[in-house]
C-alpha atoms as a PDB file:
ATOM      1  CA  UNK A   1       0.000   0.000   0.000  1.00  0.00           C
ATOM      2  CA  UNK A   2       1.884   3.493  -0.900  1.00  0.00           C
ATOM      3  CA  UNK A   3       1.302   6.579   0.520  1.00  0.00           C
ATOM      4  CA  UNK A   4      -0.221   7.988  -2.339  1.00  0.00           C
ATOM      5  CA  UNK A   5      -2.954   5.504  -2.225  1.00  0.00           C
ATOM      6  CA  UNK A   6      -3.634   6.341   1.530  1.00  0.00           C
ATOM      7  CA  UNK A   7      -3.911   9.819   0.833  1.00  0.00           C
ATOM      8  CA  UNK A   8      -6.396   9.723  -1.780  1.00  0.00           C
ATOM      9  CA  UNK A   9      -8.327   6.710   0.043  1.00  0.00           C
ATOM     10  CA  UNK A  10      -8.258   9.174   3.350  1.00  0.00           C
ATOM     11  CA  UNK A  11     -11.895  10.664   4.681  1.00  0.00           C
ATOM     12  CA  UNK A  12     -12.175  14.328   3.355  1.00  0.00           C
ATOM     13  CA  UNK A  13     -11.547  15.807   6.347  1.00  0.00           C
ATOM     14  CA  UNK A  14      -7.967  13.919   6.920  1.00  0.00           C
ATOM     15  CA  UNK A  15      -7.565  15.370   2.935  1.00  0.00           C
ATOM     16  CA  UNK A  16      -8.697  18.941   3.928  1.00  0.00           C
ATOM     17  CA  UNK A  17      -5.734  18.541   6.523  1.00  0.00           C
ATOM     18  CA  UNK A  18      -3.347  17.171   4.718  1.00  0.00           C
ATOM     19  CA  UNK A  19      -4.094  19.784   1.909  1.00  0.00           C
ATOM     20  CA  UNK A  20      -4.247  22.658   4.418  1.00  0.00           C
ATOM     21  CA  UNK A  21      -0.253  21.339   5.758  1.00  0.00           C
ATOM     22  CA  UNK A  22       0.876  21.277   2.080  1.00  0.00           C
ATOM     23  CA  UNK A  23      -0.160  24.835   1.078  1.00  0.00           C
ATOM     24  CA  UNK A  24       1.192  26.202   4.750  1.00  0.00           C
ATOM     25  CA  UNK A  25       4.273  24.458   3.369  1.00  0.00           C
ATOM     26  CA  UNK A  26       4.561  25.771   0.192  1.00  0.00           C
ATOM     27  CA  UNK A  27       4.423  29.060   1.606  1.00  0.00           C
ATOM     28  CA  UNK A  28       6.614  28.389   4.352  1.00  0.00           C
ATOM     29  CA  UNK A  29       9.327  28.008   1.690  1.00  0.00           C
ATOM     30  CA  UNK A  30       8.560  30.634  -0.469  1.00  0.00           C
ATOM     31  CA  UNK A  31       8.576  33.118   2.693  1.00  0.00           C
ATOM     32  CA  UNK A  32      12.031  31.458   3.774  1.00  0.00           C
ATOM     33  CA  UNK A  33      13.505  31.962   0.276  1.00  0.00           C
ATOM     34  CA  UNK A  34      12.307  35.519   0.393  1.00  0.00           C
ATOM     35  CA  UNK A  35      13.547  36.351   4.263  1.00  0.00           C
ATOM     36  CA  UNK A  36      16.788  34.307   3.550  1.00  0.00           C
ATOM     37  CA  UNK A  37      17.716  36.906   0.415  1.00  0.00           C
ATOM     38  CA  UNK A  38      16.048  39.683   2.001  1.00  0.00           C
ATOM     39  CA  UNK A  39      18.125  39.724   5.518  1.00  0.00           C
ATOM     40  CA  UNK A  40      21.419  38.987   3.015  1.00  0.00           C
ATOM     41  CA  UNK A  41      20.984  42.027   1.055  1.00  0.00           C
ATOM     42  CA  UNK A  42      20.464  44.123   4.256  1.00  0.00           C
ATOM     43  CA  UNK A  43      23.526  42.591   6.107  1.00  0.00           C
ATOM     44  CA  UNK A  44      25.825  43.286   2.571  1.00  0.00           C
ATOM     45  CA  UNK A  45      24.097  46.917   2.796  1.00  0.00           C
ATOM     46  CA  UNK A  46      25.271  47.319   5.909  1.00  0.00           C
ATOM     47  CA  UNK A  47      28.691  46.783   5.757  1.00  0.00           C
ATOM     48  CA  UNK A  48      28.652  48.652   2.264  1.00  0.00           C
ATOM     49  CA  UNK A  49      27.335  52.184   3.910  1.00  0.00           C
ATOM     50  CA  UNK A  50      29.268  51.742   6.940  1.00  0.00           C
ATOM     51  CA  UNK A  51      32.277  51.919   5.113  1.00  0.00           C
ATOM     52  CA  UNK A  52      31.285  54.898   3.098  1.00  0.00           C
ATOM     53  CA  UNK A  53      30.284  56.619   6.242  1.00  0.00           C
ATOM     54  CA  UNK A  54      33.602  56.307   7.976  1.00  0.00           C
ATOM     55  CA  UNK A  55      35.576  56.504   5.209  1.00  0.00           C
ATOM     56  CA  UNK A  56      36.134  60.407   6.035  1.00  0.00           C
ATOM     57  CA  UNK A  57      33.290  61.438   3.512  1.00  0.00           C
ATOM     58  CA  UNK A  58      32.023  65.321   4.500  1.00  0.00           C
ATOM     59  CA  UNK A  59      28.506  64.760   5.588  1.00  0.00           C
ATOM     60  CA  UNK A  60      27.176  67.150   2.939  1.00  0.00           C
ATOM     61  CA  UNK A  61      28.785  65.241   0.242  1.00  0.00           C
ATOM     62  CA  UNK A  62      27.497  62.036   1.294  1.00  0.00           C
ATOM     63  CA  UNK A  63      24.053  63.345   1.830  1.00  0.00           C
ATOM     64  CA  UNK A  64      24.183  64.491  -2.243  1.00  0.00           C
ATOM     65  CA  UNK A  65      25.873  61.446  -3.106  1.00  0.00           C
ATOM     66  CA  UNK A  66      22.712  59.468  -1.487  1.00  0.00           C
ATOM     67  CA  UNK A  67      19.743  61.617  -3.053  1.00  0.00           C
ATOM     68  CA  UNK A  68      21.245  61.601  -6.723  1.00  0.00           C
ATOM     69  CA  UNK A  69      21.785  57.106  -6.442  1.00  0.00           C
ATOM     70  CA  UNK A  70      19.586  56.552  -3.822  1.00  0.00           C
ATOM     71  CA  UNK A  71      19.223  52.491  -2.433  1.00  0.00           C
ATOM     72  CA  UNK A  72      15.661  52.444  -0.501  1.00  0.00           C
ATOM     73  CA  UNK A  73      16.884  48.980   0.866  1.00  0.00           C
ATOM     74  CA  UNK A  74      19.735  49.928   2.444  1.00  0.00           C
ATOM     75  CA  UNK A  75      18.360  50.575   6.153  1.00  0.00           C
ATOM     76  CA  UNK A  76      21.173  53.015   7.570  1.00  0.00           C
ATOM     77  CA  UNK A  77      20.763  54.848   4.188  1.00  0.00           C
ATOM     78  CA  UNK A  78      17.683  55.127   5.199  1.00  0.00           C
ATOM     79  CA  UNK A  79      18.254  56.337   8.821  1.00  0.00           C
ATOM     80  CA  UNK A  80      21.305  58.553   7.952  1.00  0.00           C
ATOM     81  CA  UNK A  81      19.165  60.501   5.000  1.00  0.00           C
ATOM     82  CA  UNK A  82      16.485  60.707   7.623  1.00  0.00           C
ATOM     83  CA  UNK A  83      18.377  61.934  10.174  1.00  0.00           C
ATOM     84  CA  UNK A  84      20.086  64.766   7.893  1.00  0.00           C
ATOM     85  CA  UNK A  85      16.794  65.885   6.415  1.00  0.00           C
ATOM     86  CA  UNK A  86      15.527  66.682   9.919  1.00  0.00           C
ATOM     87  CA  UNK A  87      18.805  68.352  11.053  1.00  0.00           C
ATOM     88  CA  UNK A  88      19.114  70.407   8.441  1.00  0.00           C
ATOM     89  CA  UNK A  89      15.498  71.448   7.996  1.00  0.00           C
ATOM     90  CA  UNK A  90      15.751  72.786  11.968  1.00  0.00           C
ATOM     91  CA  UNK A  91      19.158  74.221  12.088  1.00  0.00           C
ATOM     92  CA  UNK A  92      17.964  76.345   8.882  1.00  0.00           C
ATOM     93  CA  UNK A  93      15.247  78.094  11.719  1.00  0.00           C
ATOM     94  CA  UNK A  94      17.133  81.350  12.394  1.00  0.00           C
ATOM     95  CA  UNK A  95      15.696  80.565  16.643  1.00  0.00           C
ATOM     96  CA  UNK A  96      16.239  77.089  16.510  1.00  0.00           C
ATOM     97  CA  UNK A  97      17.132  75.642  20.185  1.00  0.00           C
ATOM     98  CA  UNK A  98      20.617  72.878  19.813  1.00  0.00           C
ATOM     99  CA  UNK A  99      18.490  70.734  22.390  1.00  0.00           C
ATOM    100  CA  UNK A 100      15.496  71.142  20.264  1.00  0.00           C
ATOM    101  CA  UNK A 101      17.399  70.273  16.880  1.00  0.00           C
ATOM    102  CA  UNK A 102      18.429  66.693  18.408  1.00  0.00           C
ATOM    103  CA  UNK A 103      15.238  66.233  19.767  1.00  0.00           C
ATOM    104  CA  UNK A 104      13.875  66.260  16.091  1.00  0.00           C
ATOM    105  CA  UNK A 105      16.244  64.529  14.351  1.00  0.00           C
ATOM    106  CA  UNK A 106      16.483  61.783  17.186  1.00  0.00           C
ATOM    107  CA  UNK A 107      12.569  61.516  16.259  1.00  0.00           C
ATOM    108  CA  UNK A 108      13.218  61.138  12.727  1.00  0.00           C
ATOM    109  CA  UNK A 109      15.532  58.650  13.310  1.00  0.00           C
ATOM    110  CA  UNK A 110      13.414  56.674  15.773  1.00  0.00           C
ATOM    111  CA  UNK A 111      10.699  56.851  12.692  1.00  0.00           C
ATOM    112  CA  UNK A 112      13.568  55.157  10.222  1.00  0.00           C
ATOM    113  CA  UNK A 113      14.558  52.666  12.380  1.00  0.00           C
ATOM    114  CA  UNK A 114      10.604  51.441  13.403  1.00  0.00           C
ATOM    115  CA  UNK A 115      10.327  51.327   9.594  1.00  0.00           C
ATOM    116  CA  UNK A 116      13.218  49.000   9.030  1.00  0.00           C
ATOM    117  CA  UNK A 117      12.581  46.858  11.801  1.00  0.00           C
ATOM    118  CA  UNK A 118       8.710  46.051  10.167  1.00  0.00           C
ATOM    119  CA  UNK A 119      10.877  45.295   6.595  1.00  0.00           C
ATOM    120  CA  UNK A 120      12.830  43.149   8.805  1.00  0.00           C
ATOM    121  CA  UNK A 121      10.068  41.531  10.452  1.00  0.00           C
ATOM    122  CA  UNK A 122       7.792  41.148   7.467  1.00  0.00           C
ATOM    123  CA  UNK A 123       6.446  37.187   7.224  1.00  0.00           C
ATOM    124  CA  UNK A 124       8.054  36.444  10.318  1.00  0.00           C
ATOM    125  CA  UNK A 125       4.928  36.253  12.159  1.00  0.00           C
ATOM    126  CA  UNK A 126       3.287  33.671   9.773  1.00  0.00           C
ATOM    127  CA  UNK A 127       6.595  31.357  10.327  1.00  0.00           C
ATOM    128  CA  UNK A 128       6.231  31.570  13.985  1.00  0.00           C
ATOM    129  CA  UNK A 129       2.385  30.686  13.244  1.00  0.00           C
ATOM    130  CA  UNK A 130       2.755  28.048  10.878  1.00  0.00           C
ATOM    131  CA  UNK A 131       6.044  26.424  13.486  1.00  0.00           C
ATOM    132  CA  UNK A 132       3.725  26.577  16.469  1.00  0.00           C
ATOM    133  CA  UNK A 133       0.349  25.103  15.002  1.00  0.00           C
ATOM    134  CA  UNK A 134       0.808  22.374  12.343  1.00  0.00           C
ATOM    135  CA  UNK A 135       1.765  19.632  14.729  1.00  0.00           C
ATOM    136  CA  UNK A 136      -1.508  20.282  16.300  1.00  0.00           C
ATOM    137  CA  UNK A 137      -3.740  20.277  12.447  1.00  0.00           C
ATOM    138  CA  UNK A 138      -1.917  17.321  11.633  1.00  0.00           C
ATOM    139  CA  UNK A 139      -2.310  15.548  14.932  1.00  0.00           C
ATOM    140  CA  UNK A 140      -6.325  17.358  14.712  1.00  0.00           C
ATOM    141  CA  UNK A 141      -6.878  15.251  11.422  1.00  0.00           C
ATOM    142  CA  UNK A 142      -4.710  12.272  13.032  1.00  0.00           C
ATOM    143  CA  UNK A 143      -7.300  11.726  16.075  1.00  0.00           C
ATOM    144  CA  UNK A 144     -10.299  11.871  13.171  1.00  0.00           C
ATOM    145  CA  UNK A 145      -8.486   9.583  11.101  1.00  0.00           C
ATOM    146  CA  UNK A 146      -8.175   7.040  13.923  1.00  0.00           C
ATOM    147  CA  UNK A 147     -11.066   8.053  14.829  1.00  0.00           C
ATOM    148  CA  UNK A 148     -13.079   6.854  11.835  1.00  0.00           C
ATOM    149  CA  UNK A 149     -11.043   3.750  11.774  1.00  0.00           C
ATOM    150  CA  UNK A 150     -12.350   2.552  15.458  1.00  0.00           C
ATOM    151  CA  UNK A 151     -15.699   3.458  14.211  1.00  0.00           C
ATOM    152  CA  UNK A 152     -15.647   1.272  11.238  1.00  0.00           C
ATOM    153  CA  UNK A 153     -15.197  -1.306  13.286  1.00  0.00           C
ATOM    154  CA  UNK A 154     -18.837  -1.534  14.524  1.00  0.00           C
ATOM    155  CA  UNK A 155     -19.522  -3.475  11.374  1.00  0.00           C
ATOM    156  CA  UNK A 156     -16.571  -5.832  11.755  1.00  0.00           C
ATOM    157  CA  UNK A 157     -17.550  -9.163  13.459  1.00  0.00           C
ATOM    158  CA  UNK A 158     -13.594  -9.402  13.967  1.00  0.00           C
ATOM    159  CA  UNK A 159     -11.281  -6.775  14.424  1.00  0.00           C
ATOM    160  CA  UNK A 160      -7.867  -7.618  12.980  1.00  0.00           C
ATOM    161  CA  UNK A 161      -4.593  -5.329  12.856  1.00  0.00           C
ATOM    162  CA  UNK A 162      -5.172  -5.513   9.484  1.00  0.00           C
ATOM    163  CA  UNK A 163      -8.762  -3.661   8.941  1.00  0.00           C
ATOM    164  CA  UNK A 164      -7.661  -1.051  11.182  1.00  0.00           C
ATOM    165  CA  UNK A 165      -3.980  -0.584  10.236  1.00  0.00           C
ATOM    166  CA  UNK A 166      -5.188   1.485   6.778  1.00  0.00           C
ATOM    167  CA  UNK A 167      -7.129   3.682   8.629  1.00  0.00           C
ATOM    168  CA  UNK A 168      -4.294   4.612  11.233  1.00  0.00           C
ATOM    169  CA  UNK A 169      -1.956   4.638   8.612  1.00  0.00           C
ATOM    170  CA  UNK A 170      -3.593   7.499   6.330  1.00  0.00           C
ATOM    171  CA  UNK A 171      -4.173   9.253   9.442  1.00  0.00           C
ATOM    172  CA  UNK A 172      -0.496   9.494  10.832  1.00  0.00           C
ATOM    173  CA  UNK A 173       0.660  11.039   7.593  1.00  0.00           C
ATOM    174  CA  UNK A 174      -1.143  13.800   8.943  1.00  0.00           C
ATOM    175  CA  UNK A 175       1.051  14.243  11.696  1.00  0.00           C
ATOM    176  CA  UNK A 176       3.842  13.610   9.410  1.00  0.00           C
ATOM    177  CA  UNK A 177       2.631  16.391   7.261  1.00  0.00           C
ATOM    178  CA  UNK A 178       2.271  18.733  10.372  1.00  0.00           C
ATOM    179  CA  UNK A 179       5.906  18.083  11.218  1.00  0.00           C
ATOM    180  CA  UNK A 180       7.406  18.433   7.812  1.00  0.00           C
ATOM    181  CA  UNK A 181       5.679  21.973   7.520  1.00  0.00           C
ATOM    182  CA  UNK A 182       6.428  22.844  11.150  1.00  0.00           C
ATOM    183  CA  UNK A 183      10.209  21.963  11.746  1.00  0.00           C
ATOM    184  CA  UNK A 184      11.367  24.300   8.796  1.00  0.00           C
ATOM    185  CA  UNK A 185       9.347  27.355   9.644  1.00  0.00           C
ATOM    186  CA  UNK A 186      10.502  26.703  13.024  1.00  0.00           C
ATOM    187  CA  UNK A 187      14.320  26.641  12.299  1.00  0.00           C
ATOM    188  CA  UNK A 188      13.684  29.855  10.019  1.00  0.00           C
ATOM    189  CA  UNK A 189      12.423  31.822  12.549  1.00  0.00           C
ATOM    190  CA  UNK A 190      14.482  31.348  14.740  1.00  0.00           C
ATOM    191  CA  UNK A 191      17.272  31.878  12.406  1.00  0.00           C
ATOM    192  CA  UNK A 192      15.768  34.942  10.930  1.00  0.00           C
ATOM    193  CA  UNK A 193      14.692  36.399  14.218  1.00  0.00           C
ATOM    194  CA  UNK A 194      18.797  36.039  15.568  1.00  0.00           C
ATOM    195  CA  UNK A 195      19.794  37.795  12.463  1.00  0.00           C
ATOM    196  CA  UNK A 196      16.911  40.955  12.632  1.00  0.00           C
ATOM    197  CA  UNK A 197      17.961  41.623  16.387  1.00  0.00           C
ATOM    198  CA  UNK A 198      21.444  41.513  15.391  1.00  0.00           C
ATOM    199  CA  UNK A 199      20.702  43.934  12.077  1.00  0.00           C
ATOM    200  CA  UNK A 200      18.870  45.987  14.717  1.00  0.00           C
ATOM    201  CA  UNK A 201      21.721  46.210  17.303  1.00  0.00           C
ATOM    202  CA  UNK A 202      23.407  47.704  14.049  1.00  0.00           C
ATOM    203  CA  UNK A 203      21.328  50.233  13.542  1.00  0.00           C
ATOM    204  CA  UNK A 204      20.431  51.189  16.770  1.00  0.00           C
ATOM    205  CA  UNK A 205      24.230  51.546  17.107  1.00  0.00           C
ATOM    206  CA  UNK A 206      24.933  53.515  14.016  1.00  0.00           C
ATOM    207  CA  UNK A 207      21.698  56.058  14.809  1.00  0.00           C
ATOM    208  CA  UNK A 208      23.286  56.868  18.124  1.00  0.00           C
ATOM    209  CA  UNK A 209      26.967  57.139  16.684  1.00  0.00           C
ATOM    210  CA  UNK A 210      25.141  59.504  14.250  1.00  0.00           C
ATOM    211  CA  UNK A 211      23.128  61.116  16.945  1.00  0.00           C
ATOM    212  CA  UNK A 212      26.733  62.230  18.683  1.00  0.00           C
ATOM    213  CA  UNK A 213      28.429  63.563  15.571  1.00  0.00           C
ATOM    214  CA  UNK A 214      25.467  65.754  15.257  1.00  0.00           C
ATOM    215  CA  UNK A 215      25.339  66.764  18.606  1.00  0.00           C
ATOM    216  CA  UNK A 216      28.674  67.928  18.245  1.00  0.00           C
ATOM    217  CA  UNK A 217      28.071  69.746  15.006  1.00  0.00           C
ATOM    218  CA  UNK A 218      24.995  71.879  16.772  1.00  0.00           C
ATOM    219  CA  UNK A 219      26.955  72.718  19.513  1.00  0.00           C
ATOM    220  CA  UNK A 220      30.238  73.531  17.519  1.00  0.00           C
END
């Protein structure tokens, strides 16, 4: 008896399961695939801005060199051009308090780096969903599987391993199915959610590095 031939001899509710498992799956994997080359771009991003950054470049000219080849996926780009807007728009006010300045583009910054962090975060939540309930689907259309099987048994004069072992079978490969759709999503997110605090750390780091050298600028 192959597996095949229990699945499509399964009661439609075991099928709805199994079919339900599959498609979380699929997604699963298309969601990983996305994070996986999502979070590498950022990281390689990153590195490639932080270099520019403290490579000596006059703030100015980096600001220009941003808004004429802007890269809306790099998240410090993101932050810094943020940040610069903001100071630059206050310190323009001809009253304009130091203390007030930072407060602003601390704010702005704040703003950038609560936008990055939902980019980061994006499908992570249906990972942790789909890691966290498909054992129990799988083990819901188990227990009806087995269930079905014990009641077919009311019209057997003799119950052998054999008229029930069908029946138990089809429905354990809904647990299977629950497992092989959990374990993945499971490993991804916690994988993915390491590498998002860590990207965060970053930033959070580079906005307050930032912060400072514009503190001293105002106060210059």
């Amino acid at each position: 008896m192959s597996l095949w031939s229990l699945v499509v001899n399964a009661s439609l509710v075991v099928q709805l399961v199994m079919l339900s498992l599959l498609a979380a799956s699929i997604l699963s994997w298309v969601m990983i695939l996305q994070r996986r080359k999502f979070i590498a771009s950022a990281k390689r991003s990153l590195v490639l801005f932080e270099e520019r950054f403290w490579s000596g470049v006059d703030l100015s000219q980096l600001f220009r060199e941003v808004n004429v080849n802007p890269n809306p996926n790099c998240a410090l780009e993101n932050i810094f051009r943020s940040g610069i807007k903001e100071f630059t728009r206050l310190r323009q006010q001809t009253d304009a308090d130091p203390e007030a300045v930072m407060e602003g583009v601390q704010r702005a910054m704040r703003v950038a780096l609560a936008r990055e962090e939902e980019k980061l975060d994006t499908h992570l939540a249906f990972l942790a969903t789909v890691g966290s309930t498909s054992p129990y689907v799988g083990l819901f259309g188990t227990v009806w599987g087995i269930m079905n099987s014990f009641r077919g048994l009311a019209n057997v004069h003799q119950a052998t391993l054999a008229s029930v072992a069908p029946g138990i079978s089809e429905a354990l490969i809904a647990t299977a199915i629950g497992l092989f759709a959990a374990i993945p999503a499971v490993i991804a997110y916690n994988r993915f959610s390491s590498r998002v605090e860590s990207l965060m750390s970053s930033y959070e780091t580079f906005a307050e590095e930032f912060s400072s050298i514009l503190h001293r600028r105002v106060h210059a």
